[in-house]
Protein backbone atom coordinates (compact mmCIF):
# COMPACT_ATOMS: atom_id res chain seq x y z
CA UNK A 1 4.63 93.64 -139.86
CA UNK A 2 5.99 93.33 -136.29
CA UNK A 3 4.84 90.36 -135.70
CA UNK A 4 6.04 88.64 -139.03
CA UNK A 5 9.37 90.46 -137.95
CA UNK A 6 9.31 89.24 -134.70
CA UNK A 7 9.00 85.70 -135.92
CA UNK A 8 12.19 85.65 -138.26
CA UNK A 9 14.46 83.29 -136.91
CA UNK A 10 18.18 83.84 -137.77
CA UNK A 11 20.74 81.48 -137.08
CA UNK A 12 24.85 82.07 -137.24
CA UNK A 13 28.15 80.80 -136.11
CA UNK A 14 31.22 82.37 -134.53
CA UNK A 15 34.26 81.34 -132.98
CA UNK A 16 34.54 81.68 -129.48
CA UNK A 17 37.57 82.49 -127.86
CA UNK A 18 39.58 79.29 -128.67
CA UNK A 19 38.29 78.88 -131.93
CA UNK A 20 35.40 76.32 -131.63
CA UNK A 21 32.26 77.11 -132.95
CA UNK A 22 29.48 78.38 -131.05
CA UNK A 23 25.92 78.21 -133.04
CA UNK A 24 23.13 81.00 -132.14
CA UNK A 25 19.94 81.75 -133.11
CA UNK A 26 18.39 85.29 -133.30
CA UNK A 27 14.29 86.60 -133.45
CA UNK A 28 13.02 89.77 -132.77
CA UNK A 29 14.51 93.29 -132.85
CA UNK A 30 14.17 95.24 -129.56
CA UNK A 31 16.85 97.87 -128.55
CA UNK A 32 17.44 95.50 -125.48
CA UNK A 33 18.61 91.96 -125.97
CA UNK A 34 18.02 88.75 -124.04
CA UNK A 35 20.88 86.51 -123.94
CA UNK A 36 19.53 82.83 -122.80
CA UNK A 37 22.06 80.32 -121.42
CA UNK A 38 21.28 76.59 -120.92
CA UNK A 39 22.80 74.90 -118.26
CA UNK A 40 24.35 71.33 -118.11
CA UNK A 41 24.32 68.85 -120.78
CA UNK A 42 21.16 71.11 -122.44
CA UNK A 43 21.20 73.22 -125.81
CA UNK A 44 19.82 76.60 -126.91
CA UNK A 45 15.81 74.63 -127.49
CA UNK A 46 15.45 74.50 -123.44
CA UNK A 47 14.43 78.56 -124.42
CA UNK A 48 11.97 77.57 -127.13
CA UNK A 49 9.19 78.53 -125.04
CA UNK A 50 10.31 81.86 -124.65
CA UNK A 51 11.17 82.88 -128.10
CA UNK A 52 7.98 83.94 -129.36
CA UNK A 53 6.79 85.32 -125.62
CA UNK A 54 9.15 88.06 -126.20
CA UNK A 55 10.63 88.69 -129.68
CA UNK A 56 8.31 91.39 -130.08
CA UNK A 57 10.08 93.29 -127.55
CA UNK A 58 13.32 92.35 -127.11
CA UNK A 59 16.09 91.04 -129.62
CA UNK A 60 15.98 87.32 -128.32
CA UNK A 61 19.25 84.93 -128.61
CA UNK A 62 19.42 81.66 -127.71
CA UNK A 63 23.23 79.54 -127.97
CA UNK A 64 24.54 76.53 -127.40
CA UNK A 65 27.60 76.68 -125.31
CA UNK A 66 30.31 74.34 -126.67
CA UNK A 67 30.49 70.68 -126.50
CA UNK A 68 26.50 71.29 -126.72
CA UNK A 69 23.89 70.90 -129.00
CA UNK A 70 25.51 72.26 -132.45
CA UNK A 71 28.05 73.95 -131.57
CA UNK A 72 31.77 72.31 -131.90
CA UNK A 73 33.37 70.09 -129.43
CA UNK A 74 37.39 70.78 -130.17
CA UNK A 75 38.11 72.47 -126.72
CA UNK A 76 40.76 71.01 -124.45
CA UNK A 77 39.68 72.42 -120.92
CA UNK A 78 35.72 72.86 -120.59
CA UNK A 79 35.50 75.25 -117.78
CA UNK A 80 33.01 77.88 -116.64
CA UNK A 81 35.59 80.64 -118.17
CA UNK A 82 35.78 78.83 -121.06
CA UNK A 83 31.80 79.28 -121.68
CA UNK A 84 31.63 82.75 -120.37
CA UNK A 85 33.67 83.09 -123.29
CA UNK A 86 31.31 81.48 -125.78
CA UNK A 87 28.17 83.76 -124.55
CA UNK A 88 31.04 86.64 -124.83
CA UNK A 89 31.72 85.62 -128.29
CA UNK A 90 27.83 85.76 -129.57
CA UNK A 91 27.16 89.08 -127.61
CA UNK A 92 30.38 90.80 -129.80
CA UNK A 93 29.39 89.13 -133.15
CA UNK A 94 26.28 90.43 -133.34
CA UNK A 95 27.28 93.75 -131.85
CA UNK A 96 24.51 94.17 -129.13
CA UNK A 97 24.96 97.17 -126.89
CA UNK A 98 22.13 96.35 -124.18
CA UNK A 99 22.42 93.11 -122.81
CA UNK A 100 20.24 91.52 -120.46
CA UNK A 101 21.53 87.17 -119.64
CA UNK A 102 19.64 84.87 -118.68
CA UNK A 103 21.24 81.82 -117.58
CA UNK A 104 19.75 78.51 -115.84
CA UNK A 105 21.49 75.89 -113.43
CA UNK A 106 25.66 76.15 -114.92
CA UNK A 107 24.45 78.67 -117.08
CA UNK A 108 24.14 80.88 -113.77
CA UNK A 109 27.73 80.59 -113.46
CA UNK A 110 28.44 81.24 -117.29
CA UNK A 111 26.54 84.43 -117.04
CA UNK A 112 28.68 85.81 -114.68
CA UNK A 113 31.77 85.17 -116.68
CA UNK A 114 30.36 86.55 -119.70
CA UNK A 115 29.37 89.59 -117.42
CA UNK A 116 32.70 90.11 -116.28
CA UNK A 117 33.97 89.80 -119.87
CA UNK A 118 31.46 92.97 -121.14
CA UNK A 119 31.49 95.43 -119.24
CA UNK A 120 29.11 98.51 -119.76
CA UNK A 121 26.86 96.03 -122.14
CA UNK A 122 25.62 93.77 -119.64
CA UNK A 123 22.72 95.71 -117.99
CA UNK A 124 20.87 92.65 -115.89
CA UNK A 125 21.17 89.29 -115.02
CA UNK A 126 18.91 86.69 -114.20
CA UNK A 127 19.91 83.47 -112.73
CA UNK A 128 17.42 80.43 -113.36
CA UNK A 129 16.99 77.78 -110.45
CA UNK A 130 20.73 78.66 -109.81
CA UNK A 131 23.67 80.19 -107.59
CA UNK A 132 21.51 79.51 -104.85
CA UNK A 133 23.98 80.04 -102.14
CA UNK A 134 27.26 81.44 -103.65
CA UNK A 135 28.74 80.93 -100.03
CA UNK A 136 28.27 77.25 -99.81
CA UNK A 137 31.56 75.48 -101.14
CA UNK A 138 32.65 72.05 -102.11
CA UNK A 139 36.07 70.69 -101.53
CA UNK A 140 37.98 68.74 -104.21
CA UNK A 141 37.27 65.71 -102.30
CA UNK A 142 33.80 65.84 -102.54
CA UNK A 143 33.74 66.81 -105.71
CA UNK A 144 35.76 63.60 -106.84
CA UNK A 145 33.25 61.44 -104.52
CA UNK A 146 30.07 62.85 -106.55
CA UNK A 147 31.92 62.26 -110.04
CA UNK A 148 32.75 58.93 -109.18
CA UNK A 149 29.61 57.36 -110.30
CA UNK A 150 29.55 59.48 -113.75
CA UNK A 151 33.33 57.53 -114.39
CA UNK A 152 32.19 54.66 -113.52
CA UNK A 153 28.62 54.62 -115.39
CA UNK A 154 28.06 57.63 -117.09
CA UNK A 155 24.75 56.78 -118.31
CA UNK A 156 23.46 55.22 -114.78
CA UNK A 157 24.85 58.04 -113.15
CA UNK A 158 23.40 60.84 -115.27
CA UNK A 159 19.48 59.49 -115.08
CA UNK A 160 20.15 59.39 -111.16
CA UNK A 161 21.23 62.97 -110.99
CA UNK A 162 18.26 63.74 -113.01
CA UNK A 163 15.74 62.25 -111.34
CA UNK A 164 17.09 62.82 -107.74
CA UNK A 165 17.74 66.65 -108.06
CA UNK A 166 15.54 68.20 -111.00
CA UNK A 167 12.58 67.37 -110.28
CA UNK A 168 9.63 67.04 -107.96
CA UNK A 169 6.82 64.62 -107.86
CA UNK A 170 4.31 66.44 -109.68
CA UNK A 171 6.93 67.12 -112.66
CA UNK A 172 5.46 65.73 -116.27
CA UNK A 173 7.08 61.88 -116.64
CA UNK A 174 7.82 62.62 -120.04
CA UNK A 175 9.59 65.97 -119.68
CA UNK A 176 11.53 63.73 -116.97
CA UNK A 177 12.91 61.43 -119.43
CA UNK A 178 13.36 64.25 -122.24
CA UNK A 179 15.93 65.70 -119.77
CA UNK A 180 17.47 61.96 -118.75
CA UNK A 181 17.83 61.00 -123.19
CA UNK A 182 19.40 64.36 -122.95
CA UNK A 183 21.91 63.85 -119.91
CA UNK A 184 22.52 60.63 -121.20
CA UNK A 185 23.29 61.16 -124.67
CA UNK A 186 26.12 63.70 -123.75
CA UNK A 187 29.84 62.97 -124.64
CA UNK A 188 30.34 61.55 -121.09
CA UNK A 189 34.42 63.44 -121.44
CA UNK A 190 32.69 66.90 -121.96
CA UNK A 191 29.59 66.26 -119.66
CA UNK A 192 31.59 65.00 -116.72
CA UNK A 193 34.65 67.89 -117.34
CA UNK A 194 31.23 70.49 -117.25
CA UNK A 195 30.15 69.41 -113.84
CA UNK A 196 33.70 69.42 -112.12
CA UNK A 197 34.16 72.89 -113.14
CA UNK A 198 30.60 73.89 -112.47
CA UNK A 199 30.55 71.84 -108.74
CA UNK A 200 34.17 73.32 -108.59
CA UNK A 201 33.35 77.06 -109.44
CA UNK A 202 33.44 80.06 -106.41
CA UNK A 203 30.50 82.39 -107.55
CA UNK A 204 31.00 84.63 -105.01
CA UNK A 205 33.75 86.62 -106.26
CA UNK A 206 32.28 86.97 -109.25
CA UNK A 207 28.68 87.24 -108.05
CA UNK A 208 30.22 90.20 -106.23
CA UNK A 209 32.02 91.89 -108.86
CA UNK A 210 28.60 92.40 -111.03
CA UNK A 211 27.50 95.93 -110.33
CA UNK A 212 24.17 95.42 -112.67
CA UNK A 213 20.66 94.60 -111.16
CA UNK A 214 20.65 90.22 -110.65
CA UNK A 215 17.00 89.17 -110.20
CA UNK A 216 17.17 85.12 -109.97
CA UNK A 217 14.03 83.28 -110.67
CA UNK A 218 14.00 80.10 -108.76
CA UNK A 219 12.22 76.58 -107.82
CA UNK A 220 11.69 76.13 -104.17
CA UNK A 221 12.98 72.70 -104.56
CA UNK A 222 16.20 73.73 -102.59
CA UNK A 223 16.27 76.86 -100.68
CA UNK A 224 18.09 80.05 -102.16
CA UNK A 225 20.34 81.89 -99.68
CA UNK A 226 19.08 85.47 -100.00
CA UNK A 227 20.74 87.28 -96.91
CA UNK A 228 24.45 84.98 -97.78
CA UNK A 229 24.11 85.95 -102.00
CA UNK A 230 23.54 89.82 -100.89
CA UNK A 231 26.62 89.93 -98.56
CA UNK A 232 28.38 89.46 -101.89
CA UNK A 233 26.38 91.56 -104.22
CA UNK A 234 23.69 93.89 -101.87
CA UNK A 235 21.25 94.14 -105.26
CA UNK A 236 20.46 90.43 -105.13
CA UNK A 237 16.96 89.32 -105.11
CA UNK A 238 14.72 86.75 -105.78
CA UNK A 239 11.25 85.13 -106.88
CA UNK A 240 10.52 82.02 -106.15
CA UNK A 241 8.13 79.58 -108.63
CA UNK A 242 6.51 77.32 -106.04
CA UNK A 243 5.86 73.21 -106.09
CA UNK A 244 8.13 73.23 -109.77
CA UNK A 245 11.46 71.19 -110.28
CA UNK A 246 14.74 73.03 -111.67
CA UNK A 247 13.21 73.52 -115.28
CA UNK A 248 10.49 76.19 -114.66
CA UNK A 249 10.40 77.26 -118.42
CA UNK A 250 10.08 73.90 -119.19
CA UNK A 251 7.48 73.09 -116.74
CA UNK A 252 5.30 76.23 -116.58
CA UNK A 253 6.09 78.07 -119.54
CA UNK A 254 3.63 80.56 -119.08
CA UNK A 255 3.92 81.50 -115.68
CA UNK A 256 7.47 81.97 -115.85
CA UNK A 257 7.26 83.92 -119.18
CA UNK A 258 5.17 86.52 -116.79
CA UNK A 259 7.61 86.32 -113.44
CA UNK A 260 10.62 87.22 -116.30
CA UNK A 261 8.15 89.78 -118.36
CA UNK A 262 7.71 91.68 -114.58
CA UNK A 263 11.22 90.93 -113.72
CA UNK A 264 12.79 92.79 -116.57
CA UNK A 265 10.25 95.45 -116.79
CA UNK A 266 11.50 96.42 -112.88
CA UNK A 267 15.27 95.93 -113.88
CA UNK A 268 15.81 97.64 -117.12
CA UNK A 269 13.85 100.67 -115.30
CA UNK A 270 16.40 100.60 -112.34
CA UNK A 271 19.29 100.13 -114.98
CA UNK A 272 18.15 103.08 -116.98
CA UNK A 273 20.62 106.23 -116.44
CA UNK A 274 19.29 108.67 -113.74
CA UNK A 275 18.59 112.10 -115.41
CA UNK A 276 20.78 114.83 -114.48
């Protein structure tokens, strides 16, 4: 009976903040729910590996952000506030008390928006291949110089980002050009507004006002900044997936479905309340 539970797959719709749609889909039934996040130009599937892995423990929701997948793609301003607000809107529709996000590459920076939007329901976070150094900045110069290509040929521009930055040489071709179709096949006005505000976004305010455990699972592809992330939030830590590009659920399913399985296990004990 738990299993069959387990694999009941719900889906839904509610507004987000300014009205536009956000789709979700629901499995499982645990007192503790997992909030997944995709990150830039993905949808809610990007989580499919992990849906079965742990329905039978946790209440499991995957979304997709708007201007993404199913959900709508009326919004005027597509910022990182603006999708903190979508995962917001989800987490209050279906009334979930014990939260635990999970967000990947933007989706790190969502996460902490929606964080800072629930207080006392958000009990962990875990960053995927993200906010690898929340200290590093970008000025509004640079940021203009690395859009410039996307303006000028979205589609061009989008497989190079792909296949210069997510990925590493041992990476499966065909996931590689899943992930390009995908890139490319974005509404070049939402997908290029995404990445300004992403490449645009401080994290380290709001890395630093989370109070919760943050365990980030990451590639080695780039380094992550431990010591620089825990001057801003001292709780910060990190595993690191070796020799894997910047989709690690994606790429090795199952041994990331066991570095999150440990990771939660040693977070939702720490975030339990202390006895008195």
């Amino acid at each position: 009976m738990a299993l069959a539970l387990a694999s009941v797959s719900i889906l839904g719709t509610t507004p987000s903040a300014d009205r536009v749609e956000i789709h979700y889909e629901v499995v499982g039934s645990g007192e503790t729910a997992l909030v997944f996040v995709h990150g830039w130009s993905g949808d809610r599937h990007v989580w499919d590996g992990q849906l079965a892995a742990f329905a039978q423990a946790y209440r499991v929701v995957t979304l997709d952000l708007a201007g993404h997948g199913e959900s709508g793609r009326g919004r005027e301003a597509w910022t990182i506030a603006a999708f903190g607000e979508d995962v917001a809107a989800v987490i209050r529709r279906l009334g979930l008390k014990r939260v635990v996000l999970v967000g990947h590459s933007m989706g790190g920076d969502v996460i902490l928006e929606a964080a800072r939007r629930l207080p006392g329901l958000v009990k962990a976070l875990v960053p995927v291949d993200t906010l690898h150094d929340v200290e590093s900045k970008q000025t509004p110069a640079e940021v203009d110089a690395f859009l410039a290509p996307f303006a000028a040929d979205y589609k061009a521009a989008a497989a190079n980002f792909v296949h210069e930055f997510m990925f590493v040489p041992s990476s499966d071709p065909k996931l590689v050009e899943r992930i390009v179709t995908q890139a490319q096949n974005a509404p070049p006005e939402i997908a290029i507004a995404a990445l300004r505000s992403a490449f645009s976004y401080d994290a380290a305010p709001a890395l630093g006002a989370v109070k919760v455990p943050i365990h980030a699972i990451n590639s080695d592809k780039f380094p992550t900044n431990v010591e620089g992330n825990r001057r801003h939030a001292s709780q910060y830590a990190v595993t690191l997936m070796k020799g894997v590009g910047h989709f690690p659920m994606l790429e090795r399913s199952e041994e990331f479905n066991r570095v999150l399985r440990e990771t939660l296990g040693g977070m939702l004990a720490e975030a339990k309340p202390k006895a008195r």
